[in-house]
C-alpha atoms as a PDB file:
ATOM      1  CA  UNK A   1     -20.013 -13.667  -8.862  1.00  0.00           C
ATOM      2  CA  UNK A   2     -18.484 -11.081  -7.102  1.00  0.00           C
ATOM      3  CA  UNK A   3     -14.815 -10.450  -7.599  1.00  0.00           C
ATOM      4  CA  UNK A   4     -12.591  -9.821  -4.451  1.00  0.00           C
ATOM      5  CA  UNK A   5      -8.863  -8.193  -4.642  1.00  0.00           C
ATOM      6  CA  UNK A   6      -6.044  -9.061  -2.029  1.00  0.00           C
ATOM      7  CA  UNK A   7      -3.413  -6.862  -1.819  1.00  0.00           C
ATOM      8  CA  UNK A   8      -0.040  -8.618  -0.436  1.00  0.00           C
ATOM      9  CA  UNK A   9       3.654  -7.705  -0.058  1.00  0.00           C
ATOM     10  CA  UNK A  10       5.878  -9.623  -1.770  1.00  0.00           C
ATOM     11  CA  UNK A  11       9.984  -9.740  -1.877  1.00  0.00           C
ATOM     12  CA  UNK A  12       9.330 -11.603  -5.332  1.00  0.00           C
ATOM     13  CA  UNK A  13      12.058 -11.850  -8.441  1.00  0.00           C
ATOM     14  CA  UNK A  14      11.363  -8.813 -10.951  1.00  0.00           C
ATOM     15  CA  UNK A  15      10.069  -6.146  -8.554  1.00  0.00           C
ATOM     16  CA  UNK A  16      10.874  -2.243  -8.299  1.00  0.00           C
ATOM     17  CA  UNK A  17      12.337  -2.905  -4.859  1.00  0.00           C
ATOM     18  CA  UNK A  18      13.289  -4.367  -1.712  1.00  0.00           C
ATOM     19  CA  UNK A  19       8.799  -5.173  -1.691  1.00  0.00           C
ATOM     20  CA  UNK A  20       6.364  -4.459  -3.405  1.00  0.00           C
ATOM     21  CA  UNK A  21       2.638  -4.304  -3.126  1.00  0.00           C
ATOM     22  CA  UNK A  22       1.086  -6.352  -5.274  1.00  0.00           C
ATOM     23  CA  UNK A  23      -3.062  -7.454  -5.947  1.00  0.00           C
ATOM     24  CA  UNK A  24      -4.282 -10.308  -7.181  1.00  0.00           C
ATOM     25  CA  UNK A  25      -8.175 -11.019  -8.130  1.00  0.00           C
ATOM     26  CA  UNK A  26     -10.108 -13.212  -6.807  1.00  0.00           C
ATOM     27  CA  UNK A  27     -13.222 -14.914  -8.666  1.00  0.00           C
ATOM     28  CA  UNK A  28     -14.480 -17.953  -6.585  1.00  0.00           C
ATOM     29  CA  UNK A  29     -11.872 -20.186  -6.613  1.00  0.00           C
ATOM     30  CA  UNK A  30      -9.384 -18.497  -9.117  1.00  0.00           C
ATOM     31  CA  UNK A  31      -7.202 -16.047  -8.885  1.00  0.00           C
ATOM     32  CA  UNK A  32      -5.103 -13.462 -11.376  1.00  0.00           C
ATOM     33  CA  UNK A  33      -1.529 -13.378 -11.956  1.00  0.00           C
ATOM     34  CA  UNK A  34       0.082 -11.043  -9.231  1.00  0.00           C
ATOM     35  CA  UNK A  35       0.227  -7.231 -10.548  1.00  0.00           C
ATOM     36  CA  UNK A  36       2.510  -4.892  -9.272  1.00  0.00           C
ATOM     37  CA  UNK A  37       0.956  -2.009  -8.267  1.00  0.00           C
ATOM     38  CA  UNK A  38       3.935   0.165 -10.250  1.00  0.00           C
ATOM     39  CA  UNK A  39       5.926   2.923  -9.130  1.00  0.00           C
ATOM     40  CA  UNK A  40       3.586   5.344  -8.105  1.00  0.00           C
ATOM     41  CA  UNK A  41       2.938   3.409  -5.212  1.00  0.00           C
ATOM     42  CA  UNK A  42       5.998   1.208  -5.150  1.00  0.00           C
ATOM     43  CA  UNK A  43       9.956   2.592  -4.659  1.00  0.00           C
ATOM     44  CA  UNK A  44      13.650   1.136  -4.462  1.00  0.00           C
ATOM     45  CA  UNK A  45      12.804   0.900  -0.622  1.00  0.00           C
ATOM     46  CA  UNK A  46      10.418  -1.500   1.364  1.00  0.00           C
ATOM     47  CA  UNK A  47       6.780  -0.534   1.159  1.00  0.00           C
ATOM     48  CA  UNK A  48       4.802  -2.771   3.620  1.00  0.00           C
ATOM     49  CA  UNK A  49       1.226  -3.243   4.883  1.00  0.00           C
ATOM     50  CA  UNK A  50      -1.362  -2.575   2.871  1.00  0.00           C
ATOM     51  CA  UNK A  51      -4.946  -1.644   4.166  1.00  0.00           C
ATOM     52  CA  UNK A  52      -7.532  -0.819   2.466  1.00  0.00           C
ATOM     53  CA  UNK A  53     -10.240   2.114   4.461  1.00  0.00           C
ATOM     54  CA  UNK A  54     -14.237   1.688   3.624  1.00  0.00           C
ATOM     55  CA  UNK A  55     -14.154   5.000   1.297  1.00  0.00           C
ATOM     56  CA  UNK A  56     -11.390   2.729  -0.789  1.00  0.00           C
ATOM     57  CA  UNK A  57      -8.604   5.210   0.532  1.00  0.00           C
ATOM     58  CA  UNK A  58      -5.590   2.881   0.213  1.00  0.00           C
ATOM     59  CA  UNK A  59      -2.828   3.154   2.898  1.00  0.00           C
ATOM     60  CA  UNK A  60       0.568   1.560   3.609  1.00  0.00           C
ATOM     61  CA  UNK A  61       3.748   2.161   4.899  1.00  0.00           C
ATOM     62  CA  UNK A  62       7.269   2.852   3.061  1.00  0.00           C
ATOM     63  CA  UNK A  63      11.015   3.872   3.792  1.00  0.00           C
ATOM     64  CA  UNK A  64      11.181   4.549  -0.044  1.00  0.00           C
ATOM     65  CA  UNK A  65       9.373   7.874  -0.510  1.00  0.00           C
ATOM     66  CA  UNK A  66       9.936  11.112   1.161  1.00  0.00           C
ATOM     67  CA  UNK A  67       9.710  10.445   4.880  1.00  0.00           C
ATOM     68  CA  UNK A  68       9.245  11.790   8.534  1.00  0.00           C
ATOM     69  CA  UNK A  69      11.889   8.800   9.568  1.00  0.00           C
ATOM     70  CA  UNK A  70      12.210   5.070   8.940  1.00  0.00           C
ATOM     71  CA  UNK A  71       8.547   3.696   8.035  1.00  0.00           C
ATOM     72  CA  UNK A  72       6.395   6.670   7.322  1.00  0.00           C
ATOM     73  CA  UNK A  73       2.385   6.266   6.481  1.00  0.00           C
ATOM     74  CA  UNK A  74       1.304   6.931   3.258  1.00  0.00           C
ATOM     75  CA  UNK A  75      -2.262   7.305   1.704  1.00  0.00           C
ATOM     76  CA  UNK A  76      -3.508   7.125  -2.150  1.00  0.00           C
ATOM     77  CA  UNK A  77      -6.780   7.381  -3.986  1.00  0.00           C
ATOM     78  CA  UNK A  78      -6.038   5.158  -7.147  1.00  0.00           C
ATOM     79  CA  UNK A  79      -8.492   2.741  -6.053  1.00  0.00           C
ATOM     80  CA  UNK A  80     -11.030   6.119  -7.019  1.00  0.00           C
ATOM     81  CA  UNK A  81      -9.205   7.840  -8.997  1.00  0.00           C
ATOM     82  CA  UNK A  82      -7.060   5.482 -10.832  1.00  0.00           C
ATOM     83  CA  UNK A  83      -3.915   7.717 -10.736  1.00  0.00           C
ATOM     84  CA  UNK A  84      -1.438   5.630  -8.163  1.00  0.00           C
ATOM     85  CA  UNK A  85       0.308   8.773  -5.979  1.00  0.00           C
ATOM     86  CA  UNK A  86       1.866   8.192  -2.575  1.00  0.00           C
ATOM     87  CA  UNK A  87       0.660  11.239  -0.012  1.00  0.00           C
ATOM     88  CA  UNK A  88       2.602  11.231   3.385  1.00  0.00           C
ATOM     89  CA  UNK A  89       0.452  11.510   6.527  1.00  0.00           C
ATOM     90  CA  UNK A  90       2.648  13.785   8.203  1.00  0.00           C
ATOM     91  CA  UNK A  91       2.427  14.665  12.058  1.00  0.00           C
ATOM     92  CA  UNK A  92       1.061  13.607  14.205  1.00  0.00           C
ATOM     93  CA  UNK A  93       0.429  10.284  11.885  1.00  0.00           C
ATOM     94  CA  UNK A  94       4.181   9.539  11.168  1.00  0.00           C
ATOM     95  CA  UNK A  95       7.247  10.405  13.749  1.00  0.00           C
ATOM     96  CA  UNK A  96      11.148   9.651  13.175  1.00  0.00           C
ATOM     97  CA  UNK A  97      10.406   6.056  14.311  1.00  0.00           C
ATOM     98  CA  UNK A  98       8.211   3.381  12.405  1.00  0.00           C
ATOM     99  CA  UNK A  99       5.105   4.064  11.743  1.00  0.00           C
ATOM    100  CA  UNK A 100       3.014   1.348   9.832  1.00  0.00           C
ATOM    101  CA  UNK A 101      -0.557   1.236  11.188  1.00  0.00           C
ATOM    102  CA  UNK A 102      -3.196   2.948  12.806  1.00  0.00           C
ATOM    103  CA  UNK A 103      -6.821   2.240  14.241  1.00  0.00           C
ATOM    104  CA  UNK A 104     -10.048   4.109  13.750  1.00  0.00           C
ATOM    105  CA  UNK A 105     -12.717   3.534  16.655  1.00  0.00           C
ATOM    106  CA  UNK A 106     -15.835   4.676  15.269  1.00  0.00           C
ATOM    107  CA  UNK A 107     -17.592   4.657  18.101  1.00  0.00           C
END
């Protein structure tokens, strides 16, 4: 069976701050206890909408880490290298405004 992770935001009691990113397992029709994904990832601030890339790149937006403006993007590789560090996306990616997604046309 192959084993599926969700990653969710969650306002939940015992976090590191106003939400967190969190991932669950999934195997069939069980799942793990929630896991925070810890500090390098999560801050006192809101981080918020986690996406996952096809080279396991995992992005998501914060106002807790060092920041353009009020949501910034922000990019880590712990899904390949297993160390959990928030890089910002700079310009043009991120502005003084909110900036939480983007799309990729691959055509």
């Amino acid at each position: 069976m192959i084993t599926k992770t969700l990653y969710f935001v969650s306002d939940r009691e015992g976090g590191i701050g106003q939400t967190d990113i969190y991932k669950v397992d999934i195997n069939g029709a069980s799942y793990s206890e929630p896991e925070n994904l810890g500090e390098g990832i999560n801050t006192e601030g809101r981080e918020m909408f986690p996406f996952v890339a096809k080279d396991s790149t995992f992005y998501f937006s914060s106002d807790g880490h060092l920041n353009l403006g009020l949501l910034d993007i922000f990019k880590s590789n712990f899904l390949k290298e297993g160390k959990a560090e928030a890089k910002n996306m700079a310009a043009p990616y991120n502005s003084r405004a909110n900036d939480f997604s983007s799309f990729v046309n691959p055509a």
